[in-house]
N, C-alpha and C. Protein backbone atom coordinates (compact mmCIF):
# COMPACT_ATOMS: atom_id res chain seq x y z
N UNK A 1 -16.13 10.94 13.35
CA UNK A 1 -15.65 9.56 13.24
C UNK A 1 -14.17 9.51 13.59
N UNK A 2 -13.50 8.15 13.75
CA UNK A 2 -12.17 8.23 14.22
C UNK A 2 -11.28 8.66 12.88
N UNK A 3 -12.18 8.06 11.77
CA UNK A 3 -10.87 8.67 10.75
C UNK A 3 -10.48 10.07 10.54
N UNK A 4 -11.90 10.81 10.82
CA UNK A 4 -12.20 12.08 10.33
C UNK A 4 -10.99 12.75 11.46
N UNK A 5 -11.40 12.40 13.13
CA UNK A 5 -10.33 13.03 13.87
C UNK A 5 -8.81 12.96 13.26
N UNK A 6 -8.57 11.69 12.83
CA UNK A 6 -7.24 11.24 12.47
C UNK A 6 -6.67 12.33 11.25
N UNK A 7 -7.86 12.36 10.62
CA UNK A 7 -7.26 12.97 9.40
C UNK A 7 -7.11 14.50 9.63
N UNK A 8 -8.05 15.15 10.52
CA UNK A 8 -8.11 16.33 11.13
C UNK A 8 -6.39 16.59 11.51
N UNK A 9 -5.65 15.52 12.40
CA UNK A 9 -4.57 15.64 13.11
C UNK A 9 -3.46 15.57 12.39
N UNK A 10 -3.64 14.90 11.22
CA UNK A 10 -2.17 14.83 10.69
C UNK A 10 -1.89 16.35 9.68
N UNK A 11 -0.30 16.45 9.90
CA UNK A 11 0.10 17.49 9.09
C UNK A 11 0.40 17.32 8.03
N UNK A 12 -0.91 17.49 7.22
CA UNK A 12 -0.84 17.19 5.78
C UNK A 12 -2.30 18.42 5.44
N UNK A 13 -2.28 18.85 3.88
CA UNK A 13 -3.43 19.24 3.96
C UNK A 13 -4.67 19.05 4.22
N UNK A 14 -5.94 19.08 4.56
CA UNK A 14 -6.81 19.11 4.56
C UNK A 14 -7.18 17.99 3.20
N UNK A 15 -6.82 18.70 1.84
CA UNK A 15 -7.77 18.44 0.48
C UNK A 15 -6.56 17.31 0.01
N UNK A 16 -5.30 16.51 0.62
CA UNK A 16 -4.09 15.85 -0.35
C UNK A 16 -5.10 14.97 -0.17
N UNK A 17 -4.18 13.98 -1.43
CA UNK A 17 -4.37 12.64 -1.45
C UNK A 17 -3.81 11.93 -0.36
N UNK A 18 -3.70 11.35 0.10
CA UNK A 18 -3.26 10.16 0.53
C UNK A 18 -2.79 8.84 0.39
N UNK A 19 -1.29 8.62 0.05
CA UNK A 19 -0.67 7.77 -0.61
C UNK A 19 -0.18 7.18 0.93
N UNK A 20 -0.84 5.37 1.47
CA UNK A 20 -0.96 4.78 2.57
C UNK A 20 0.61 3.82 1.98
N UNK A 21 1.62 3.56 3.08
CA UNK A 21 2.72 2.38 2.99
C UNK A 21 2.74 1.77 4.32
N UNK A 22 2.59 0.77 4.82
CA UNK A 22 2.54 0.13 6.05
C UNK A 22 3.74 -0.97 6.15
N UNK A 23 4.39 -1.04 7.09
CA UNK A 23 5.29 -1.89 7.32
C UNK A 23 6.96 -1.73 8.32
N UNK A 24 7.49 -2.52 8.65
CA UNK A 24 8.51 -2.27 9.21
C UNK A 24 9.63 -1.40 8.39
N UNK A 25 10.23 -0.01 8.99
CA UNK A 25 11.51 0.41 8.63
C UNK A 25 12.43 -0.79 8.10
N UNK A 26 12.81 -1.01 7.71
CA UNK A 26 13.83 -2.37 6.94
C UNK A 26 14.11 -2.32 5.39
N UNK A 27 15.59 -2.45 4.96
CA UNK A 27 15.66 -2.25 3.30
C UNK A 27 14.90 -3.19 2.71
N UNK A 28 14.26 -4.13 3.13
CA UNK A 28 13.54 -4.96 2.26
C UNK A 28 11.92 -4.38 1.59
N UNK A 29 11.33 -3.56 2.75
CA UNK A 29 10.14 -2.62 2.51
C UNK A 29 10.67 -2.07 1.22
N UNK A 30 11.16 -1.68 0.57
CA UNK A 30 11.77 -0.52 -0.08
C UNK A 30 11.31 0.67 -0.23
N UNK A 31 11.18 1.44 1.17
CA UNK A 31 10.53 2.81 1.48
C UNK A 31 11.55 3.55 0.86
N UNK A 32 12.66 3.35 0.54
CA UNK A 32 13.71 4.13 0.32
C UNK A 32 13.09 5.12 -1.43
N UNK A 33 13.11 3.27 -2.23
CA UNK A 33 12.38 3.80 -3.32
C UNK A 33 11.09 4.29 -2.99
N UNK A 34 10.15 4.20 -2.53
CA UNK A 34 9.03 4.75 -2.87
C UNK A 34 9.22 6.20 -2.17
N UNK A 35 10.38 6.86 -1.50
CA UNK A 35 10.24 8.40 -1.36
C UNK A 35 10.85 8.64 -2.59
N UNK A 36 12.08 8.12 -3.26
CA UNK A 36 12.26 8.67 -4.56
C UNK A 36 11.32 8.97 -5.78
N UNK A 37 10.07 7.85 -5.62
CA UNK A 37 9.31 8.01 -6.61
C UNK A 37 8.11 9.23 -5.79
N UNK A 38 7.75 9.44 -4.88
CA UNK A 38 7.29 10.69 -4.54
C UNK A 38 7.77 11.67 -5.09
N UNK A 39 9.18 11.97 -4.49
CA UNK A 39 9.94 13.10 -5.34
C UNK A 39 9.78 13.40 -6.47
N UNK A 40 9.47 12.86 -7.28
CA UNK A 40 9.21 12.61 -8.81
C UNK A 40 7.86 13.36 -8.93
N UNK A 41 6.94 13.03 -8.11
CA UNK A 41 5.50 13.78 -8.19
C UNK A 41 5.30 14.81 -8.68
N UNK A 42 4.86 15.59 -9.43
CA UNK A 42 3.85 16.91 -9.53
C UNK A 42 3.58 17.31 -7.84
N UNK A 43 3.85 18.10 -7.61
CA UNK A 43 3.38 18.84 -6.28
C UNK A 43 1.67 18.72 -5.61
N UNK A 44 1.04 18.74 -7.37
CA UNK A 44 -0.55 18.54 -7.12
C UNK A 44 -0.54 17.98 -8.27
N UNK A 45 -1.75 16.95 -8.26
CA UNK A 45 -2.46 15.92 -8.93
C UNK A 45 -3.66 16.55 -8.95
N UNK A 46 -4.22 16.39 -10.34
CA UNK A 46 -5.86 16.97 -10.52
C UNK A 46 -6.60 17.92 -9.55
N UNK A 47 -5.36 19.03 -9.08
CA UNK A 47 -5.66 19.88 -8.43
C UNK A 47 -5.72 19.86 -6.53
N UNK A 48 -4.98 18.54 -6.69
CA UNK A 48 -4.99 18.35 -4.81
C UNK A 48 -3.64 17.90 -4.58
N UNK A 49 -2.83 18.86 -3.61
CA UNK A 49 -1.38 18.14 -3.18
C UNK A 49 -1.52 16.21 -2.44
N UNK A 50 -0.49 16.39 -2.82
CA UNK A 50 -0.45 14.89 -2.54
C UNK A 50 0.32 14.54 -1.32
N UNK A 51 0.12 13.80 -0.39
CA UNK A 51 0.87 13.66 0.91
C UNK A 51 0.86 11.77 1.28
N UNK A 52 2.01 12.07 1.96
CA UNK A 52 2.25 10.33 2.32
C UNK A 52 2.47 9.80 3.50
N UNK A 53 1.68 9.06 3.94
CA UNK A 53 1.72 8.49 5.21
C UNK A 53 2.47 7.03 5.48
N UNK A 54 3.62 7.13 5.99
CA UNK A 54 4.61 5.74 6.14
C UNK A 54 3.92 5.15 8.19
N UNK A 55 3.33 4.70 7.85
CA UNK A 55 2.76 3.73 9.28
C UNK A 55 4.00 2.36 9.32
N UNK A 56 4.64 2.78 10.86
CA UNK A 56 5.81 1.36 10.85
C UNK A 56 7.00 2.31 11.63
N UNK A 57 7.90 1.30 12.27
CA UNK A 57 8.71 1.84 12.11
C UNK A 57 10.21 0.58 12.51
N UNK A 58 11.26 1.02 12.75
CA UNK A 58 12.65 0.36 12.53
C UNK A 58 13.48 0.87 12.23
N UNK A 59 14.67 -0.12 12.09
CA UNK A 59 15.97 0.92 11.96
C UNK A 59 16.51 1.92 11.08
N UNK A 60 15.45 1.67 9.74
CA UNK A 60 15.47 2.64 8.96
C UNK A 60 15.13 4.34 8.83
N UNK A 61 14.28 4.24 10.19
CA UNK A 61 13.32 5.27 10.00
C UNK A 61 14.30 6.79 10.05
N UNK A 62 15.03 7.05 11.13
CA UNK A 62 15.67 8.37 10.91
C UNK A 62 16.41 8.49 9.42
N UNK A 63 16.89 7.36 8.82
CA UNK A 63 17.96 7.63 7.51
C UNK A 63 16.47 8.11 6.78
N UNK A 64 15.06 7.49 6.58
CA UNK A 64 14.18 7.57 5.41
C UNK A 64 13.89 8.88 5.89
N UNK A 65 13.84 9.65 7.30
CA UNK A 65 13.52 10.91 7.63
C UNK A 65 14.63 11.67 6.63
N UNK A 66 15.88 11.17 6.83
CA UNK A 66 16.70 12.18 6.28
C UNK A 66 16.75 12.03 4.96
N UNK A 67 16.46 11.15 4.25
CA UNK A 67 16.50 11.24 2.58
C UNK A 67 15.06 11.65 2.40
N UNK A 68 14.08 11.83 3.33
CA UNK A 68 13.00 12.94 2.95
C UNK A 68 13.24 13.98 2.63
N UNK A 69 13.94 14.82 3.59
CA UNK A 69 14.22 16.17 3.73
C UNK A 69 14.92 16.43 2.61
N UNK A 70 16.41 15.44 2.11
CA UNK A 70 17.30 15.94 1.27
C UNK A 70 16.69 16.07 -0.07
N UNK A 71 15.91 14.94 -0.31
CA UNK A 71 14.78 15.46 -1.63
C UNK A 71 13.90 16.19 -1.59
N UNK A 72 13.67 16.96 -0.29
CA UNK A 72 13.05 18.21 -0.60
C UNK A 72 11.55 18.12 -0.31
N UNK A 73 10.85 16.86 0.20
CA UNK A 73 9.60 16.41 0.44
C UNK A 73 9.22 16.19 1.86
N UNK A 74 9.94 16.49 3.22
CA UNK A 74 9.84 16.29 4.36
C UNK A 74 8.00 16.46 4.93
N UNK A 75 7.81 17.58 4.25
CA UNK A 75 6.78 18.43 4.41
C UNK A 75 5.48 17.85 3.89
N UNK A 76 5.59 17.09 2.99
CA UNK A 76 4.91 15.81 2.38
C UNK A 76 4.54 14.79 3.15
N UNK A 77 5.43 14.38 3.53
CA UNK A 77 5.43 13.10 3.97
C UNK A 77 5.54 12.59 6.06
N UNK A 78 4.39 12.07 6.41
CA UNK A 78 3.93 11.97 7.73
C UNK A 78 4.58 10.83 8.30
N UNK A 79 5.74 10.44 8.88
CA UNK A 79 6.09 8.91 9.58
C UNK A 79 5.29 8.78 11.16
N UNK A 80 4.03 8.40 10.91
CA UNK A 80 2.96 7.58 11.73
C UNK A 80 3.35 7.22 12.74
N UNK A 81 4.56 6.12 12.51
CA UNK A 81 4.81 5.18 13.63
C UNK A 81 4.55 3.67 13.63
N UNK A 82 4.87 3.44 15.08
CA UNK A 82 4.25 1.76 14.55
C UNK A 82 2.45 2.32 15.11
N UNK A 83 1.59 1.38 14.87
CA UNK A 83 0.77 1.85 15.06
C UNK A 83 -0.44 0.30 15.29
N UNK A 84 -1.02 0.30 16.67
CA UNK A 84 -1.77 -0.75 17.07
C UNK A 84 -3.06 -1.16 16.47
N UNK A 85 -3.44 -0.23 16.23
CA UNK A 85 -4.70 -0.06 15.02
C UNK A 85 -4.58 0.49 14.11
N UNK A 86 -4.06 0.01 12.53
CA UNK A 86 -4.04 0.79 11.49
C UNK A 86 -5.76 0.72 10.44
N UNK A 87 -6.41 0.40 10.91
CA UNK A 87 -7.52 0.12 10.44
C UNK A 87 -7.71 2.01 9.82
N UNK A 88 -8.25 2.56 11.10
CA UNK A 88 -8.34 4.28 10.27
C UNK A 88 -7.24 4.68 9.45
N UNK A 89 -6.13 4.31 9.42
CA UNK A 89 -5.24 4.91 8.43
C UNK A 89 -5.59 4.18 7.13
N UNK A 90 -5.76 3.15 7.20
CA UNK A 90 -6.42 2.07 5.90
C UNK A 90 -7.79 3.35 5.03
N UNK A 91 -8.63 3.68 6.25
CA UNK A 91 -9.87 4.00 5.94
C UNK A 91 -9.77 5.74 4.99
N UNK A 92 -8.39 6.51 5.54
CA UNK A 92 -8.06 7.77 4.89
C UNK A 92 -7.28 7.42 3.40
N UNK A 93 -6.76 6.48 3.08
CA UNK A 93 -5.85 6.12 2.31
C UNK A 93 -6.55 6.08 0.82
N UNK A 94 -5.89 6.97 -0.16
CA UNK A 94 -6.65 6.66 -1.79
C UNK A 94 -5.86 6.12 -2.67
N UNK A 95 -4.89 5.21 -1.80
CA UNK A 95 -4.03 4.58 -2.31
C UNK A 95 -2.63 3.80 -1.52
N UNK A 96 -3.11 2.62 -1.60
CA UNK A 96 -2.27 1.59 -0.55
C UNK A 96 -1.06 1.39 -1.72
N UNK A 97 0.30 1.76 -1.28
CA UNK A 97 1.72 1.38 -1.73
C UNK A 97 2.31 0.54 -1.24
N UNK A 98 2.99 -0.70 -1.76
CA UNK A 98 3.50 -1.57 -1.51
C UNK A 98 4.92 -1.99 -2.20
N UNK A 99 5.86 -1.04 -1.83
CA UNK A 99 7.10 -0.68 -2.75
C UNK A 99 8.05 -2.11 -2.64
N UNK A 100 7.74 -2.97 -1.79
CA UNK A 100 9.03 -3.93 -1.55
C UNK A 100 9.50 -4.36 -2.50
N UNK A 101 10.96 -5.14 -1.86
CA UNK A 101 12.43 -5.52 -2.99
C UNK A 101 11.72 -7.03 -3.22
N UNK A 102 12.57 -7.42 -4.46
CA UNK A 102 12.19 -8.90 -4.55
C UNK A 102 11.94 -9.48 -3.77
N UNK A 103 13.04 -10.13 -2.65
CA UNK A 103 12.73 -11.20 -1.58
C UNK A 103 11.39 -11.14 -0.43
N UNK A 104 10.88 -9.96 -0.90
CA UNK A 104 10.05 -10.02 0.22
C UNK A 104 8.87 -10.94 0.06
N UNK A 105 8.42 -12.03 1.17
CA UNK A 105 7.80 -13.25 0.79
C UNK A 105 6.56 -12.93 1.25
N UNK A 106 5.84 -11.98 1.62
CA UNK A 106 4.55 -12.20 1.96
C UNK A 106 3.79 -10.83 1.62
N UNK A 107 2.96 -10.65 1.48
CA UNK A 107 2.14 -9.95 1.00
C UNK A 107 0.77 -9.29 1.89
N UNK A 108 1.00 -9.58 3.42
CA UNK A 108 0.04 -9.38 4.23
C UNK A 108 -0.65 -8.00 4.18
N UNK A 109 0.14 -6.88 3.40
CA UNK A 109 -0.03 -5.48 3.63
C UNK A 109 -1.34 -5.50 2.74
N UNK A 110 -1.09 -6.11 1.33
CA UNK A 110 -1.91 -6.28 0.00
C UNK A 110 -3.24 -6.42 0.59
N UNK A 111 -3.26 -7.97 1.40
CA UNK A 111 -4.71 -8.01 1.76
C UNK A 111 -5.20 -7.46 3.14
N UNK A 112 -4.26 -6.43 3.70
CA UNK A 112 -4.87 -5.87 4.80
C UNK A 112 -5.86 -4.29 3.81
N UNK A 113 -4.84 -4.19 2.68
CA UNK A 113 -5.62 -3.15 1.86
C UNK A 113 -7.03 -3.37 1.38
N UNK A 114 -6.82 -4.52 0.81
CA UNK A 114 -8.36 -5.34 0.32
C UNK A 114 -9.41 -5.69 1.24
N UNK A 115 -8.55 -6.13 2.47
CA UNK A 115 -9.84 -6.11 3.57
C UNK A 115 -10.74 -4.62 3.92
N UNK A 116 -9.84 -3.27 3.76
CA UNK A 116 -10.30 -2.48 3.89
C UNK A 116 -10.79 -1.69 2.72
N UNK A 117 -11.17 -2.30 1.61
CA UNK A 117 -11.74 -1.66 0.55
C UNK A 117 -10.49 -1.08 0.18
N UNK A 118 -9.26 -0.96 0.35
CA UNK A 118 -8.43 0.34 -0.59
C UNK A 118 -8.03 -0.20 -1.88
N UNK A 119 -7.47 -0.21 -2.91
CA UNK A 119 -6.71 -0.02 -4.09
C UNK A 119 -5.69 -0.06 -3.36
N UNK A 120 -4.92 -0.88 -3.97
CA UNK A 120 -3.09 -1.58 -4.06
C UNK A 120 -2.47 -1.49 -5.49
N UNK A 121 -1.30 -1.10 -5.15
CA UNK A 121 -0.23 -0.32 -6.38
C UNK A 121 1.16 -1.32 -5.46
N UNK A 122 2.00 -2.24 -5.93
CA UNK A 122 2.52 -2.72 -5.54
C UNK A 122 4.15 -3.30 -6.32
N UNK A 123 5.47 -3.19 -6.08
CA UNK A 123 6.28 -3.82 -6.92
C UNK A 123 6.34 -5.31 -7.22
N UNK A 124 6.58 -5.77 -8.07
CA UNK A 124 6.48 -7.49 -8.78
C UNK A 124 7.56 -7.92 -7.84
N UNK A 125 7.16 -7.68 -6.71
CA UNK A 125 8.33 -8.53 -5.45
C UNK A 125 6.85 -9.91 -5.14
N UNK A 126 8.23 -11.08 -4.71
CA UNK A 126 7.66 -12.31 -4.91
C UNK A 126 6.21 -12.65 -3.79
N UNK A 127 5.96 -11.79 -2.95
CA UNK A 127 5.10 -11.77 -2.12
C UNK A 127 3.96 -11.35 -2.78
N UNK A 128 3.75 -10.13 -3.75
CA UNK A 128 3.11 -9.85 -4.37
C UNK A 128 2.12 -10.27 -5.75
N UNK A 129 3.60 -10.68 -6.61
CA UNK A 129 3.19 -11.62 -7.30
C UNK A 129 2.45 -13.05 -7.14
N UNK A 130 2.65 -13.59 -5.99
CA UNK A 130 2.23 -15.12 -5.15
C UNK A 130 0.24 -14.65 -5.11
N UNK A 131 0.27 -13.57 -4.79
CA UNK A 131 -1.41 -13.09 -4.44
C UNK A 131 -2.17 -12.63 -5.52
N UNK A 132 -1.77 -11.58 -5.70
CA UNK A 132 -2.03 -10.21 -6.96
C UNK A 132 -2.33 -10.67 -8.19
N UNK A 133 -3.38 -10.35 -9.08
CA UNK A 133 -3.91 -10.30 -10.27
C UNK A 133 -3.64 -9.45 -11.02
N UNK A 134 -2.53 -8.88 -11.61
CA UNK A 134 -2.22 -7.91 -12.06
C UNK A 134 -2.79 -7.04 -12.88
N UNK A 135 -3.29 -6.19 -12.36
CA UNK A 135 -4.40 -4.97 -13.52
C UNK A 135 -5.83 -5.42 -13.36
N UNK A 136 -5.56 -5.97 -12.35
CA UNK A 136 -7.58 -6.30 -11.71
C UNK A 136 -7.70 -6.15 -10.64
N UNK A 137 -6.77 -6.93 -9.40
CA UNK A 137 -6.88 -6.47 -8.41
C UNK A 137 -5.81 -5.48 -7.79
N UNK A 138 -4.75 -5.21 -8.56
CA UNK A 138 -3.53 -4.44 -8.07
C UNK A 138 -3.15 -4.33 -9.55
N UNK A 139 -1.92 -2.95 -9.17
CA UNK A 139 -1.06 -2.31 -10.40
C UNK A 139 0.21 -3.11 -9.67
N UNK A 140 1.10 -3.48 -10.35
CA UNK A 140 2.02 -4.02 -10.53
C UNK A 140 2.87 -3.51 -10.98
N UNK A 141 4.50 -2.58 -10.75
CA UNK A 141 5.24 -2.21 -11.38
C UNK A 141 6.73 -2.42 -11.02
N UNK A 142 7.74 -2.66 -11.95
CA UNK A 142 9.00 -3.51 -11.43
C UNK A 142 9.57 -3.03 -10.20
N UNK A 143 10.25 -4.17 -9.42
CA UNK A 143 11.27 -3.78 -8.02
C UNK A 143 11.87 -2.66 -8.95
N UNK A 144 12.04 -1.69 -7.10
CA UNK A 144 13.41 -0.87 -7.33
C UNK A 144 12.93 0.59 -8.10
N UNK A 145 11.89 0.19 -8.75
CA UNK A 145 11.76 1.42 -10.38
C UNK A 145 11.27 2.25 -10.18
N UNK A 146 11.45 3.79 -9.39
CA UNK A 146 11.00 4.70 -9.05
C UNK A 146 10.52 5.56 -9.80
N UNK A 147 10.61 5.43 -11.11
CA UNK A 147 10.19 6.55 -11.81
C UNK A 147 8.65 5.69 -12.53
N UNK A 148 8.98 4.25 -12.60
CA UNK A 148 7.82 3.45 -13.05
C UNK A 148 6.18 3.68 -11.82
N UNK A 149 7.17 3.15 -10.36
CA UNK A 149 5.93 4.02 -9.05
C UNK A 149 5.73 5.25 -9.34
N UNK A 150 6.45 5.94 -10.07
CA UNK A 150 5.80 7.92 -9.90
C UNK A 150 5.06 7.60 -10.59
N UNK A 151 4.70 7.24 -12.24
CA UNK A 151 4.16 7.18 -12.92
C UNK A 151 3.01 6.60 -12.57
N UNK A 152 2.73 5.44 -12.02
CA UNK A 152 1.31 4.52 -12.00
C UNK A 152 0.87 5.68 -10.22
N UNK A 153 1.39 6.10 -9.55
CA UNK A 153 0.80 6.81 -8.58
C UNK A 153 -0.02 7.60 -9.37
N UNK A 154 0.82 8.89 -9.99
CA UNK A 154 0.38 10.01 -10.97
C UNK A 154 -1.01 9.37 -12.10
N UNK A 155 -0.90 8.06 -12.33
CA UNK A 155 -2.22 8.22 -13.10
C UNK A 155 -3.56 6.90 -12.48
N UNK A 156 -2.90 6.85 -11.24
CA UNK A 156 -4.30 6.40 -10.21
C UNK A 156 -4.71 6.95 -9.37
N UNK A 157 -4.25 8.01 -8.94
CA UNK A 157 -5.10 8.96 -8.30
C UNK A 157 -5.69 9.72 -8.62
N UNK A 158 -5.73 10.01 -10.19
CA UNK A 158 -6.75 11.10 -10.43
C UNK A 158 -7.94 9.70 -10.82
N UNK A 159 -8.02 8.53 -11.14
CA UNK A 159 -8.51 7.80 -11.94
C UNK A 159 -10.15 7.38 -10.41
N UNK A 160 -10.95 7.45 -10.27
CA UNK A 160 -11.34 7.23 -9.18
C UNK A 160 -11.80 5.92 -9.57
N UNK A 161 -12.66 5.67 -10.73
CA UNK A 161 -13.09 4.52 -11.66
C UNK A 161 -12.14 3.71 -11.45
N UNK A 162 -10.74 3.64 -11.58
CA UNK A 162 -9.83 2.60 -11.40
C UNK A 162 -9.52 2.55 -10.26
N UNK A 163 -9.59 3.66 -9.39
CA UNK A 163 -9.01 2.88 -7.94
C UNK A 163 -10.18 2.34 -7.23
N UNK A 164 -11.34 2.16 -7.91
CA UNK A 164 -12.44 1.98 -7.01
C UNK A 164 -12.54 0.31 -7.97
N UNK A 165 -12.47 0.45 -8.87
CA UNK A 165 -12.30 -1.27 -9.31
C UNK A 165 -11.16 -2.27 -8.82
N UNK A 166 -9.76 -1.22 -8.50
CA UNK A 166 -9.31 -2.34 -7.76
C UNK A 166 -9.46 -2.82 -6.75
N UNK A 167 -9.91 -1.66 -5.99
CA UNK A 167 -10.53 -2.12 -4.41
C UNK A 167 -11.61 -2.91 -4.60
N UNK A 168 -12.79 -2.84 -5.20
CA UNK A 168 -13.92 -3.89 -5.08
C UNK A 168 -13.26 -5.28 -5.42
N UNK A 169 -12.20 -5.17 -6.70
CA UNK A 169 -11.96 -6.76 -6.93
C UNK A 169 -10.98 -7.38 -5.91
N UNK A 170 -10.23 -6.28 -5.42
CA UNK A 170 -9.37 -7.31 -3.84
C UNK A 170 -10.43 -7.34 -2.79
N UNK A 171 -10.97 -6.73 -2.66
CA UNK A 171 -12.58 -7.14 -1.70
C UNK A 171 -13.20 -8.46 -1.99
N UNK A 172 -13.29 -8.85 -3.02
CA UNK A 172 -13.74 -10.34 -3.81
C UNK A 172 -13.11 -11.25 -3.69
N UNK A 173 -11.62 -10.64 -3.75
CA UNK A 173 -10.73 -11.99 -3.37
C UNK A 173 -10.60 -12.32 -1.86
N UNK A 174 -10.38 -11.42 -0.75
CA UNK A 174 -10.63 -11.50 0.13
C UNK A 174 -11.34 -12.40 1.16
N UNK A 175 -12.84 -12.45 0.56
CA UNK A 175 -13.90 -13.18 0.36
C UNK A 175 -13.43 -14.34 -0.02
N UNK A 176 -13.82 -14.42 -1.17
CA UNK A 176 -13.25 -16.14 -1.81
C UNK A 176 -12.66 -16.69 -1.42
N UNK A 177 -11.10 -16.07 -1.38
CA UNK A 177 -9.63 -16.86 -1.75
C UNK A 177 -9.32 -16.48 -0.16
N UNK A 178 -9.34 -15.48 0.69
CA UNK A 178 -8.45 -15.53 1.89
C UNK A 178 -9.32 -15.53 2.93
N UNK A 179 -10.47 -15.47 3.27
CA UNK A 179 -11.15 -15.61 4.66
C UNK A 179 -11.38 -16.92 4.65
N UNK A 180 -11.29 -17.03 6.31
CA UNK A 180 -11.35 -18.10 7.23
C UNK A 180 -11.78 -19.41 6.61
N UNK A 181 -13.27 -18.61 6.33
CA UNK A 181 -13.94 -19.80 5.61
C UNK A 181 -12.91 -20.62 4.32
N UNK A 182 -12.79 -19.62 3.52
CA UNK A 182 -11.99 -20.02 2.31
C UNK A 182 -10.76 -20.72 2.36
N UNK A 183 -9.85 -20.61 3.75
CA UNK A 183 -8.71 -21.37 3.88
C UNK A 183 -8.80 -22.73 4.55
N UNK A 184 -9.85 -22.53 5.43
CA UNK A 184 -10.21 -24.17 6.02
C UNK A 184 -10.74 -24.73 5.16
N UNK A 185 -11.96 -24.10 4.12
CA UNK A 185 -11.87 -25.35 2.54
C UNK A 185 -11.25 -25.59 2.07
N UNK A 186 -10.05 -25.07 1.81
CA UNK A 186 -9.19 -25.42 0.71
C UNK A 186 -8.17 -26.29 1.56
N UNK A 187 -8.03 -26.13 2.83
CA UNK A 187 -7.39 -27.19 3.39
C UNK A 187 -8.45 -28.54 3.51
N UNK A 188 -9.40 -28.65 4.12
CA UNK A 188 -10.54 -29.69 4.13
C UNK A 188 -10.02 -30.52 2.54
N UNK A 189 -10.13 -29.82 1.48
CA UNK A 189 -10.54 -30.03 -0.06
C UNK A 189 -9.25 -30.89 0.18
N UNK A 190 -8.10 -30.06 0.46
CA UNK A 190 -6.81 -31.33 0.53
C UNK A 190 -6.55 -32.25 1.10
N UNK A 191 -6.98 -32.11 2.31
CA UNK A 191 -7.08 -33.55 3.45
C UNK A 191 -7.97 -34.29 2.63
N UNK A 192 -9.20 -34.17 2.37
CA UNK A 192 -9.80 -34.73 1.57
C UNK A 192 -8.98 -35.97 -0.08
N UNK A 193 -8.44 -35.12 -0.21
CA UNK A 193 -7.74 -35.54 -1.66
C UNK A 193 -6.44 -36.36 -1.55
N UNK A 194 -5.96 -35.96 -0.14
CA UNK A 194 -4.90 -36.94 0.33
C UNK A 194 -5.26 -38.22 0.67
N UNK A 195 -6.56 -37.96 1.87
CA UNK A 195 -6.93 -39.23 2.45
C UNK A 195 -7.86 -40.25 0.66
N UNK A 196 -7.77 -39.86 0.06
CA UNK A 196 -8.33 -40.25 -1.28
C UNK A 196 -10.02 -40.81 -1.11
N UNK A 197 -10.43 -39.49 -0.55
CA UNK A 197 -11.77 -39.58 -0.28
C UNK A 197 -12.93 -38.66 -1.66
């Protein structure tokens, strides 16, 4: 399969986890924090190293290369690229990260995770909060707080029961609340309610 090649290719182990971040190099992503809260990691989780795949890229990307290395995790951590089809990287991922700073206003990464069945772990930046059900369909933990992301990484990846409930319930919302269908009703429902029909 294409993931299987994909996953074959990247330099990561064979048996890691896979901790997925998608988005443009930019301080607003806050990739910065989420390599600090890597650093923080246990080397291995329930017996499997853990590795991270940053898909994206921008002006950030050589500085986040170099505060890889200086914390000591280079070797960890895979920078993808930008990438035209992230669908297979979605499909290797046992855990979609969504580290951004407050201002960040949209949340497209969240439900590109949910479209693909993954589990979302995300900071209470306003994009997030606007979508997210906190502790049903996503973990939620404050901007900025790297040691708060080490922590909820460290106890959802061994959890399979929980990362597999959050993915089914952003799969639901998906459905409902964000496909096609669901946004032309809810616009219809308002034209409707305007024209006072």
């Amino acid at each position: 399969s294409q993931a299987a090649g994909l996953r074959a290719g990247l330099p990561l182990p064979a048996d890691a986890w896979l901790l997925l971040a998608v988005g443009r190099c930019v301080p607003v992503k806050g990739w910065d924090v989420l390599l600090q809260a890597f650093a923080r990691l246990p080397r291995a989780i329930a017996g499997r190293p853990v590795g991270l795949l940053l898909l994206g890229d921008g002006p950030l990307r050589a500085s986040l290369q170099d505060q890889a290395r200086q914390l000591g995790v280079a070797g960890q951590v895979h920078f993808a690229g930008w990438q035209a089809d992230p669908a297979p990287f979605y499909a290797l991922a046992d855990l979609v990260v969504f580290p951004s700073r407050a201002p960040e206003a949209l949340g497209n990464v969240i439900l590109e995770a949910w479209a693909h069945g993954r589990p979302v772990l995300a900071s209470a930046c306003h994009g997030a909060r606007e979508i997210t059900r906190p502790d049903v369909d996503a973990v939620l933990v404050p901007c900025e707080g790297a040691a708060a992301l080490a922590g909820a990484i460290a106890t959802l990846l061994p959890n399979d029961a929980r990362r597999a409930a959050l993915a089914a319930a952003g799969q639901l919302r998906i459905g409902r609340d964000f496909s096609r269908e669901a946004v032309v009703g809810a616009y219809l429902a308002l034209y409707r309610h305007l024209l006072g029909h």
